[in-house]
Every structure is written in C-alpha cells, then in structure tokens.
Protein backbone atom coordinates (compact mmCIF):
# COMPACT_ATOMS: atom_id res chain seq x y z
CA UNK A 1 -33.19 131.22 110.65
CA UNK A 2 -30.05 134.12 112.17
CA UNK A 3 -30.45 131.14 113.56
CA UNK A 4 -34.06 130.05 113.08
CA UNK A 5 -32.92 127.50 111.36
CA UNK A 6 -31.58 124.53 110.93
CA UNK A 7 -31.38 121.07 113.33
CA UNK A 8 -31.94 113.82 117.14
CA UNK A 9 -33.30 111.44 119.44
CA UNK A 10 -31.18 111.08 122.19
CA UNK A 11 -28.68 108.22 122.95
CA UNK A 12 -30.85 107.67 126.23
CA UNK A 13 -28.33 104.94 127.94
CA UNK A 14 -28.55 105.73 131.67
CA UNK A 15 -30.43 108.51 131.36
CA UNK A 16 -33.18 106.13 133.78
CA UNK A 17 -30.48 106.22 136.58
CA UNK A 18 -30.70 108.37 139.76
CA UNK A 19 -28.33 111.62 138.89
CA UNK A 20 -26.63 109.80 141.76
CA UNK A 21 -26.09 106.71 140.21
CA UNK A 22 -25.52 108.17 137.06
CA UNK A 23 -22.58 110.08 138.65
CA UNK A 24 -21.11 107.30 140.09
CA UNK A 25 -21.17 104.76 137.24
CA UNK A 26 -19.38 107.20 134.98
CA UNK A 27 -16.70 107.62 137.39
CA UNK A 28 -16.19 104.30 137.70
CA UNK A 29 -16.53 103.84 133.90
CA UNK A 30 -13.72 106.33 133.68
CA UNK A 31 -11.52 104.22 136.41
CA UNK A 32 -11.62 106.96 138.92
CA UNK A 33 -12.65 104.60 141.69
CA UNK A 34 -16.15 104.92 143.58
CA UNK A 35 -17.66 108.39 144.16
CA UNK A 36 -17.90 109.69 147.58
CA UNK A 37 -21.36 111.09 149.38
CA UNK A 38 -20.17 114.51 148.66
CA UNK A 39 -18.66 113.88 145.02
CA UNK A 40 -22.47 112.60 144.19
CA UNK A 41 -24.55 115.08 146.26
CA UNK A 42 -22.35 117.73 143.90
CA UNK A 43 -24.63 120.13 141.92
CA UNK A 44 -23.05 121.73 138.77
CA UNK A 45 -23.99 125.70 137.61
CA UNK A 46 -24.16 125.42 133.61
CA UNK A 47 -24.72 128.69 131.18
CA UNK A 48 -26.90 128.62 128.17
CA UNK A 49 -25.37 131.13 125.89
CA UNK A 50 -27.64 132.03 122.91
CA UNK A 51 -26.86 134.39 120.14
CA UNK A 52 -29.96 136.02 121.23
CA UNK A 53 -32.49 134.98 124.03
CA UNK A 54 -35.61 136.66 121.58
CA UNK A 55 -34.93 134.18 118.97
CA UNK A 56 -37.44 131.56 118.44
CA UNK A 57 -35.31 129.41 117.20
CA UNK A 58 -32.56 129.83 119.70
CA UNK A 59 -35.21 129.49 123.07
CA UNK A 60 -36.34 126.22 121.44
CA UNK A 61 -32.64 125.37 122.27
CA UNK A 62 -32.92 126.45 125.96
CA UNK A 63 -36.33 124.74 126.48
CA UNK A 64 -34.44 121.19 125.44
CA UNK A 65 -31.95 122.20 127.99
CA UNK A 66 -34.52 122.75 130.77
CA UNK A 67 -36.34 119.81 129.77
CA UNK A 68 -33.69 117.42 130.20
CA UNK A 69 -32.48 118.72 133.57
CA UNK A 70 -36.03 118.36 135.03
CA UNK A 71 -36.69 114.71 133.64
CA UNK A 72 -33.01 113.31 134.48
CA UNK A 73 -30.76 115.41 136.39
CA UNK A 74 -33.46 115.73 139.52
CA UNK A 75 -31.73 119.24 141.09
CA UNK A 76 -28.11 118.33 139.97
CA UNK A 77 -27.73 120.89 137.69
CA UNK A 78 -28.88 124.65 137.64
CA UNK A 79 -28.99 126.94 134.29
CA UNK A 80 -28.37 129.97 133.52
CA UNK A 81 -29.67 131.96 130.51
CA UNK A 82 -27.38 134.59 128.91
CA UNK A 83 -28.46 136.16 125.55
CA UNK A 84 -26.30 138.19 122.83
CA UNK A 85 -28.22 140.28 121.08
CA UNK A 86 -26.34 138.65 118.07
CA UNK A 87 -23.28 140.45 118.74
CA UNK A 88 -20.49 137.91 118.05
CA UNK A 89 -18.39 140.42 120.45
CA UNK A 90 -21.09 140.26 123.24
CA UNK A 91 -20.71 136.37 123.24
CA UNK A 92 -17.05 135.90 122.67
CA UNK A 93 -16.94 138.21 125.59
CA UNK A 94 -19.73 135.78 127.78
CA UNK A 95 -17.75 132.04 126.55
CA UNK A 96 -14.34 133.95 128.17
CA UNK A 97 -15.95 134.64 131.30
CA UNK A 98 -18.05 131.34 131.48
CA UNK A 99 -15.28 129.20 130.75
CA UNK A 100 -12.02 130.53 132.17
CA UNK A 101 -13.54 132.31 135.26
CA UNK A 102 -14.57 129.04 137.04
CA UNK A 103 -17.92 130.77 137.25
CA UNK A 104 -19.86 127.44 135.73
CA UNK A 105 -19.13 124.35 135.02
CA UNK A 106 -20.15 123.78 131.84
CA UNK A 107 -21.36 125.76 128.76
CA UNK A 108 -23.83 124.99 126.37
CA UNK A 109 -24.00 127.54 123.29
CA UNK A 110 -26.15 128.50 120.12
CA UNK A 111 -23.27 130.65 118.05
CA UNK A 112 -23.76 133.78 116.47
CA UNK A 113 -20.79 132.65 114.58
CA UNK A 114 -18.64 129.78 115.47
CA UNK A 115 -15.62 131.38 113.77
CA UNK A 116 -15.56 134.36 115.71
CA UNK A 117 -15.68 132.06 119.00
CA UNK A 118 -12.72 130.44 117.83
CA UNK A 119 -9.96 133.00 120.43
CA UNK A 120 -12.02 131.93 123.30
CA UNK A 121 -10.34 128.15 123.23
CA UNK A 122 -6.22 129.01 122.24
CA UNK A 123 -5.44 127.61 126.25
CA UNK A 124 -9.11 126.74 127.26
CA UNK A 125 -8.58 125.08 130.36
CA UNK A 126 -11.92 125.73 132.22
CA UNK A 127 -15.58 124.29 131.90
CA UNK A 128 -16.28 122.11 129.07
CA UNK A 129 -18.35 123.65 126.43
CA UNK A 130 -21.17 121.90 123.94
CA UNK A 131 -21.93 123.87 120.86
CA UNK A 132 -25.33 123.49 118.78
CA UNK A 133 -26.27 124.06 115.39
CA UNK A 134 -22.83 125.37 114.16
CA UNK A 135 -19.88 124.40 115.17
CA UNK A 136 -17.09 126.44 116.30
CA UNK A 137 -13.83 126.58 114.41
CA UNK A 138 -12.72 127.97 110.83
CA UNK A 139 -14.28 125.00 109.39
CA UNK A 140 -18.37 124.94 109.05
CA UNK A 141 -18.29 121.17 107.72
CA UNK A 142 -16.35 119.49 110.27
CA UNK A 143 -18.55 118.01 113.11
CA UNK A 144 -16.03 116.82 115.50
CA UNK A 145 -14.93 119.62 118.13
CA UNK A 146 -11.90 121.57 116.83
CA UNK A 147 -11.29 123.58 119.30
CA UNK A 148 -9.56 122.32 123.00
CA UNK A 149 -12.48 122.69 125.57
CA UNK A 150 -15.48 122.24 122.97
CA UNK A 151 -16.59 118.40 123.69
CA UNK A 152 -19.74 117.75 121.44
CA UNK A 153 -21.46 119.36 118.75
CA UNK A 154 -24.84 118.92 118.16
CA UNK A 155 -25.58 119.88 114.38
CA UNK A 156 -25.26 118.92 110.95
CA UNK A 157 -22.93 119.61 108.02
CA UNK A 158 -24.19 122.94 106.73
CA UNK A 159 -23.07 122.23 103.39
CA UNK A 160 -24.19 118.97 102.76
CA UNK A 161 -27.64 120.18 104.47
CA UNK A 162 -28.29 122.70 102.05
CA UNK A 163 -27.33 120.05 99.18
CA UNK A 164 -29.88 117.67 100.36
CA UNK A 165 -32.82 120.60 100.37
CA UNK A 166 -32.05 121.03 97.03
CA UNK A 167 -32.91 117.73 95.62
CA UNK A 168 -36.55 118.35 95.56
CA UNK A 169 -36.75 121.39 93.74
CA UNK A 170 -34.02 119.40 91.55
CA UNK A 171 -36.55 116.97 91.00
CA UNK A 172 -39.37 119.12 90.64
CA UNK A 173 -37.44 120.94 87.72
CA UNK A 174 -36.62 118.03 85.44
CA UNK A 175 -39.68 118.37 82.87
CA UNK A 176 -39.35 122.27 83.10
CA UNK A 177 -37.30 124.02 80.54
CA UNK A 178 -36.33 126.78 81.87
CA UNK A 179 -37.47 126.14 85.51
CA UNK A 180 -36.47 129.95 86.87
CA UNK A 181 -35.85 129.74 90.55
CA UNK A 182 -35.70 132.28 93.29
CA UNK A 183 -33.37 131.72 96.51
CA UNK A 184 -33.85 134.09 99.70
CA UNK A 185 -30.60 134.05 102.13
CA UNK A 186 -31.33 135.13 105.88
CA UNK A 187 -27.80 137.10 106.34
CA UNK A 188 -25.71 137.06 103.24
CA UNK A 189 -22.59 138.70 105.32
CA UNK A 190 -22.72 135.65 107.59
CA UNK A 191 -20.77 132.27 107.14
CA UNK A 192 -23.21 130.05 107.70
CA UNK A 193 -25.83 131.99 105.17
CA UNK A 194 -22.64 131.63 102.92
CA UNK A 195 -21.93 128.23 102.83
CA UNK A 196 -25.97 127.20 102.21
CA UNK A 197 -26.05 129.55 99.26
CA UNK A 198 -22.64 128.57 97.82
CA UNK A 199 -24.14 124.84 98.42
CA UNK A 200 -27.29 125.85 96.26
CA UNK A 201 -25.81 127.39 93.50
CA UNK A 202 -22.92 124.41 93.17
CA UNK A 203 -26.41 121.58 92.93
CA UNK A 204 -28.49 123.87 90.84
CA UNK A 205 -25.75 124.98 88.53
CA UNK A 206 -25.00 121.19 87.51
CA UNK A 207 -28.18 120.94 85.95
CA UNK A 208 -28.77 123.34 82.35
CA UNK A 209 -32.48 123.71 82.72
CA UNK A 210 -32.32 125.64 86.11
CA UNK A 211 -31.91 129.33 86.49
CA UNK A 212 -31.54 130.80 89.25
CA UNK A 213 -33.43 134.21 88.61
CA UNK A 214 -33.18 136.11 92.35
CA UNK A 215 -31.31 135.50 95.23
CA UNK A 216 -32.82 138.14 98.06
CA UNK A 217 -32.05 138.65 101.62
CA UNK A 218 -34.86 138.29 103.89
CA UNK A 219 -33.29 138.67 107.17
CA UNK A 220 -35.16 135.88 108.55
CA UNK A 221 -38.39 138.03 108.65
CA UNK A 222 -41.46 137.24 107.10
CA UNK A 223 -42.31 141.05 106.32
CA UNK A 224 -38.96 141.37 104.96
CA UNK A 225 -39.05 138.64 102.84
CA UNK A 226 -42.56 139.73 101.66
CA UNK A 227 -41.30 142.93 100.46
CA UNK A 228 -37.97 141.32 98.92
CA UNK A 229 -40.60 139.10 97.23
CA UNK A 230 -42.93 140.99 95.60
CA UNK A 231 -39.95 143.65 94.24
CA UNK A 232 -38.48 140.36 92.65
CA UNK A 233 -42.00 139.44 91.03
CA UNK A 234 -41.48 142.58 89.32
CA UNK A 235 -38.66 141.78 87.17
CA UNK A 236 -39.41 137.88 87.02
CA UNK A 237 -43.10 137.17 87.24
CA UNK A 238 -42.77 133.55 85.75
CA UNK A 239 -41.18 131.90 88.73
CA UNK A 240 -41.30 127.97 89.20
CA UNK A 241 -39.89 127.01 92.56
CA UNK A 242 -38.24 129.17 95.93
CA UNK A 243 -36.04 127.73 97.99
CA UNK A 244 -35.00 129.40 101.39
CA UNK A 245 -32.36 128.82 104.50
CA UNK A 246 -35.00 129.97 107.05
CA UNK A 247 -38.88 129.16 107.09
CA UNK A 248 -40.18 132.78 108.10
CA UNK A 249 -38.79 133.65 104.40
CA UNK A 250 -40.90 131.06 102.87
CA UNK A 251 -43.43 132.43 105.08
CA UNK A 252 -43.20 135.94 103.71
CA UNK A 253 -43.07 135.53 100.07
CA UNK A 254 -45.91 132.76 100.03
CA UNK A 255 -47.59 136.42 100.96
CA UNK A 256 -46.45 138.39 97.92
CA UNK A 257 -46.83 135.33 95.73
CA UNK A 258 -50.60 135.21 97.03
CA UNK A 259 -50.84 139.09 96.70
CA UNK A 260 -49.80 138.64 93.19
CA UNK A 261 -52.89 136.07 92.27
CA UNK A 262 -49.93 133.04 92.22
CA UNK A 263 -50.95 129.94 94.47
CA UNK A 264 -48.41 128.99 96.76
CA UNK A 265 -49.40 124.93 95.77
CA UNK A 266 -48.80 125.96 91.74
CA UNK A 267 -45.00 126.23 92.50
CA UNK A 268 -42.18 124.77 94.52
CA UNK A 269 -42.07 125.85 97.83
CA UNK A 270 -39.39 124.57 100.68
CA UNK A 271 -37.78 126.28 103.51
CA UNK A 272 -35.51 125.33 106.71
CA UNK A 273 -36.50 125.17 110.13
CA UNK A 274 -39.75 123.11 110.67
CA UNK A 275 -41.59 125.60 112.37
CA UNK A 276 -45.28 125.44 113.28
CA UNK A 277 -46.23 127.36 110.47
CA UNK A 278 -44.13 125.45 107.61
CA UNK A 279 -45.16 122.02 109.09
CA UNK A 280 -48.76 122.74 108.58
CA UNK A 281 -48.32 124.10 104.68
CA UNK A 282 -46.32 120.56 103.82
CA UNK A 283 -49.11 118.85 105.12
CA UNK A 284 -51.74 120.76 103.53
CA UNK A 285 -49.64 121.18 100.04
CA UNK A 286 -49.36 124.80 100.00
CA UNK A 287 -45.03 123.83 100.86
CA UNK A 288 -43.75 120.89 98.84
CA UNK A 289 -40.97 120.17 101.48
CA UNK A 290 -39.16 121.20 104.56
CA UNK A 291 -35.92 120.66 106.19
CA UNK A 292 -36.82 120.35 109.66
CA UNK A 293 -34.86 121.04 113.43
CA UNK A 294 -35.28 119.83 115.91
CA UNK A 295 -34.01 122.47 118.26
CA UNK A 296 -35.90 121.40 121.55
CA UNK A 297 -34.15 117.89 120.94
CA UNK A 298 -31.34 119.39 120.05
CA UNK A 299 -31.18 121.05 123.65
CA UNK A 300 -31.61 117.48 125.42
CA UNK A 301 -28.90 115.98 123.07
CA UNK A 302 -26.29 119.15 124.32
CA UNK A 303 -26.99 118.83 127.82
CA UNK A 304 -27.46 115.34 128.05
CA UNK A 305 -23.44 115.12 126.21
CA UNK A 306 -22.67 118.38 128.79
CA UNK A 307 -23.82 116.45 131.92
CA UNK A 308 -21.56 113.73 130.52
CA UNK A 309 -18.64 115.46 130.43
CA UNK A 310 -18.81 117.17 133.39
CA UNK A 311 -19.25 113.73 135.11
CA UNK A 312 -16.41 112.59 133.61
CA UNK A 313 -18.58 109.84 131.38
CA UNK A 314 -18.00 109.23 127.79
CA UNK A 315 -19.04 112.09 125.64
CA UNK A 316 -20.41 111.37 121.92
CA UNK A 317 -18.62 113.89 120.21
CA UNK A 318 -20.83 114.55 117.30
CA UNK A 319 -24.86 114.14 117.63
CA UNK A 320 -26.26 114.13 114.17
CA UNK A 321 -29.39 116.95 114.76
CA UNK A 322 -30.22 115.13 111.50
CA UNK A 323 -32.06 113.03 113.69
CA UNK A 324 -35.60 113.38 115.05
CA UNK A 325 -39.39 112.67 115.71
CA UNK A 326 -39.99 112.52 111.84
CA UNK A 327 -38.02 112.33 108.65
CA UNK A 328 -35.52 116.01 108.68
CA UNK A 329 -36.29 116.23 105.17
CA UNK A 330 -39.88 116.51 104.92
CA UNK A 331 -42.35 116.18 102.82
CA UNK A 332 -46.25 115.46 102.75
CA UNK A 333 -46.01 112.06 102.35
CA UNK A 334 -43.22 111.47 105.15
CA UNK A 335 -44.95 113.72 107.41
CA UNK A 336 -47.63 111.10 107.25
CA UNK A 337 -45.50 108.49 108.97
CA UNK A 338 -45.59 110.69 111.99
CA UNK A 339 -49.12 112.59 112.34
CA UNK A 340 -48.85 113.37 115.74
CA UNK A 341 -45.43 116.23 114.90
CA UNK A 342 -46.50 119.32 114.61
CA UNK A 343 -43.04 120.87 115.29
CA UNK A 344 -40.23 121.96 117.64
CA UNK A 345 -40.60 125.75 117.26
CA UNK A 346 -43.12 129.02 116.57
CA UNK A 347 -40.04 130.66 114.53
C-alpha cells in the first residue's frame, strides 16, 4: 500500500450552496466585501498529482476528487490528472511547475514521499496545495501543514496508526507463550514503510511473550508477498499471527499459508488498506482485523478543503482520514454496525 494503503466524512457546511453562493459567502466570511458577477462566474484549473495514476489505491484518491466536483462545484472547477510513476523526482518536478507556473490554481497530491517534496515550498508563492495520506515535511507525525503553500492534510499519524493495528494481534497473543509473529513491509527503503515498522517493533517489543520471527518485503504485491511467505514458512513453520502495512500482502501470504495446509482463520491475520478483498475475509473470519482508508473520502475531504482555499474560505487544516463510513479499525464485529461497506478500493 506504495501507497495502497492507509486512510473521513466530510465537514459538509455549505457544501448545499450554489458554487456561486458558496463563493460569495466565503468572501464575505473573509471580509473581502461582496463578489462581483465575474469573481463568481470564475472557474478554477486544479491538478491531481498521484505518485502513480496505476495505483489502486492512489485512483481511489482521484475518484473522491471527481466526485466532489460533480456533486458541489457544478462546472467551477476542472481537474487534471498527472501521474509519477513513483518517481519522487518526476513529482517534485510536476508540484514546481503546478504551483509556481500559475498553470493551476490549486494542487491536490498523493506523495511518493512527502520529504522529498519538501524544496518545492522554500518561497512557494503560487497555488495552494492539499496533500493526502502523508504529509509533506521532514516530519511524518505532524498533521498540520509545515510547509508555506501546503493548506490541509488529509491523513493520519503514521506512527500512531501502525500502533493502533497492533493492539489486536497484542491481544490475540496474551495466552500464547511464545506467540511468533511475522511482519511484511511494502518498501522497507521508504519513510513511511519505516516509521510503521519502527511503530510495530516499539508495541510488540514491550510485551516478552511476542517474537517477532520474519519481517519480509512484499512490495505491495500479492505474488510477491506469496513467495516472501512461503520462503519464511520454511524456516518458521509455527507462526501465530501476520501483521502487514498494505492488504495485497495479507492477500498473498493467506496463499502460501493455504498452500502450506495452514487455515488463514487458525491464526491472526490483519492488514492496511480496506480493500474489497480484505473487507470480505474480516467479515467472513478468514482476517481477524483491518485498518481501513478511506481513499475515495479522502479525495472529497482534499478538494472540498482545496475549493476552500482557493475561495478564500476557512480551510480545516488537518482532516483526520481516521474518519469514515465504518469503524477505521475493523473488525468482524464492527463491520456489523455498517453492513452495507464493502470498501473504498480494489487495491
């Protein structure tokens, strides 16, 4: 989950309004005085940077965008799709020209890695610019914008995320002595993949009874992870629970595990995400949990705060993606509440 992961309903005040009247009450609002005809006939270009546009995870994202501008924004707004392969050069490279060149006027973005956006913003002056799912800054933790020009993210803490998927496999361990656990990381070189693992070992690690036996890389690919999987089997074939930071992982090695005569429902299974897929094993018990996105919401929430800003309304500077159709952190039982979700995403 690069980025098939991880992450709220949206703070729908005015979103009823015309886009003219929308327009002109946030001037007003912002005590510039009362629009003119042209000021709220004015259409606004926006670009949709994703770290890549063949990501499932990351044309969720776009989809939200879309969405909102058709229900609310009736022709106000235009969007642009720009992909980067995952290159974190390719879309430094596309934020520069989006932002500085006057080309749109806004910019929301799915990072490849908010760090390395970080030199686009040193004298940002240009469009305003919404990031989702990561922030973008040196600091993965901190929700509110740290760069000049960034005015909302739309995400949540990565570390504290990855602490709170832990606490079921936590739980799940307690009358288990040892209760060997296997971790699979999507990118280990990347920051984000960092901080989730570091989070992992720091909850598991407090506790004597857990060992972590395996921590693989599964590149956020179910055939990868299947492979990575059944090698690990190999050298540990008593394994109790798997945790992962994307669901096509969990996805993968519920394969070897099944290849290897082990039912998926025997051990603890989670992943992150909420695909299709991983929705449907919670609810049938082959998955004990899942941290769900919400990426299409998390779209709406970004353009929604985008339109905002470019309107000169106020702008909520952090959207929890925390929040959602059903409970982030789910499990059979709390998918229950809400049996009409079947997810935000193929993956």
């Amino acid at each position: 989950m690069r980025i098939n992961y991880r992450q709220s309903l949206l703070v729908r005040a005015g979103s009823v309004l015309g886009a003219g009247a929308l327009l002109l009450t946030g001037l007003v609002g912002m005590g510039v005085g009362t629009t003119s005809a042209a000021a709220a006939g004015k259409t606004y270009k926006v670009a949709v940077l994703l770290a890549s546009s063949d990501n499932g995870y990351n044309e969720a994202v776009a989809t939200g965008v879309k969405d909102y501008v058709r229900a609310h924004l009736g022709g106000k707004v235009t969007v642009k799709v720009l992909g980067a392969n995952f290159s974190s050069t390719t879309q430094l490279s596309q934020l520069e020209n989006a932002t500085i060149n006057n080309v749109y006027s806004g910019v929301v973005i799915v990072p490849n890695d908010g760090t390395a956006l970080s030199p686009a913003f040193p004298t940002q002056d240009g469009a305003p610019v919404v990031t989702v799912l990561d922030p973008i800054g040196p600091k993965w933790n901190d929700m509110q914008p740290q760069m000049k020009g960034v005015v909302s993210t739309v995400a949540v803490p990565v570390s504290s995320a990855a602490a709170k998927q832990t606490t079921g496999v936590i739980s799940y361990c307690k009358a288990i002595n040892p209760c060997n656990v296997v971790i699979i990381v999507g990118d280990p070189t990347s920051s984000l993949d960092h901080a989730r693992v570091t989070a992992y070992d720091a909850a598991f690690s407090a506790h004597s009874n857990i060992k972590v036996v395996a921590t693989l890389a599964g590149a956020y690919d179910p055939a990868t992870s299947d492979t990575a999987m059944a090698n690990a089997l190999v050298a540990n074939p008593k394994i109790n629970a798997l945790i992962t930071t994307g669901d096509q992982m969990t996805e993968g090695a519920q394969i070897a595990l099944q290849a290897g005569s082990i039912s998926p429902s025997s051990l603890y299974l989670t992943g992150e995400g909420g695909t299709y897929i991983a929705v449907k094993d919670v609810r049938n018990g082959s998955w004990k949990s899942d941290y769900i996105n919400f990426p299409v919401t998390m779209g709406e929430n970004a353009m929604q705060q985008l339109y905002n800003a470019m309107t000169k309304k106020p702008v909520k500077t952090w959207v929890n993606a925390d929040q959602g159709p059903t409970a982030p952190y789910a499990t059979k039982a709390t998918l229950k509440l809400t049996p009409s979700f079947k997810g935000e995403w193929a993956g």
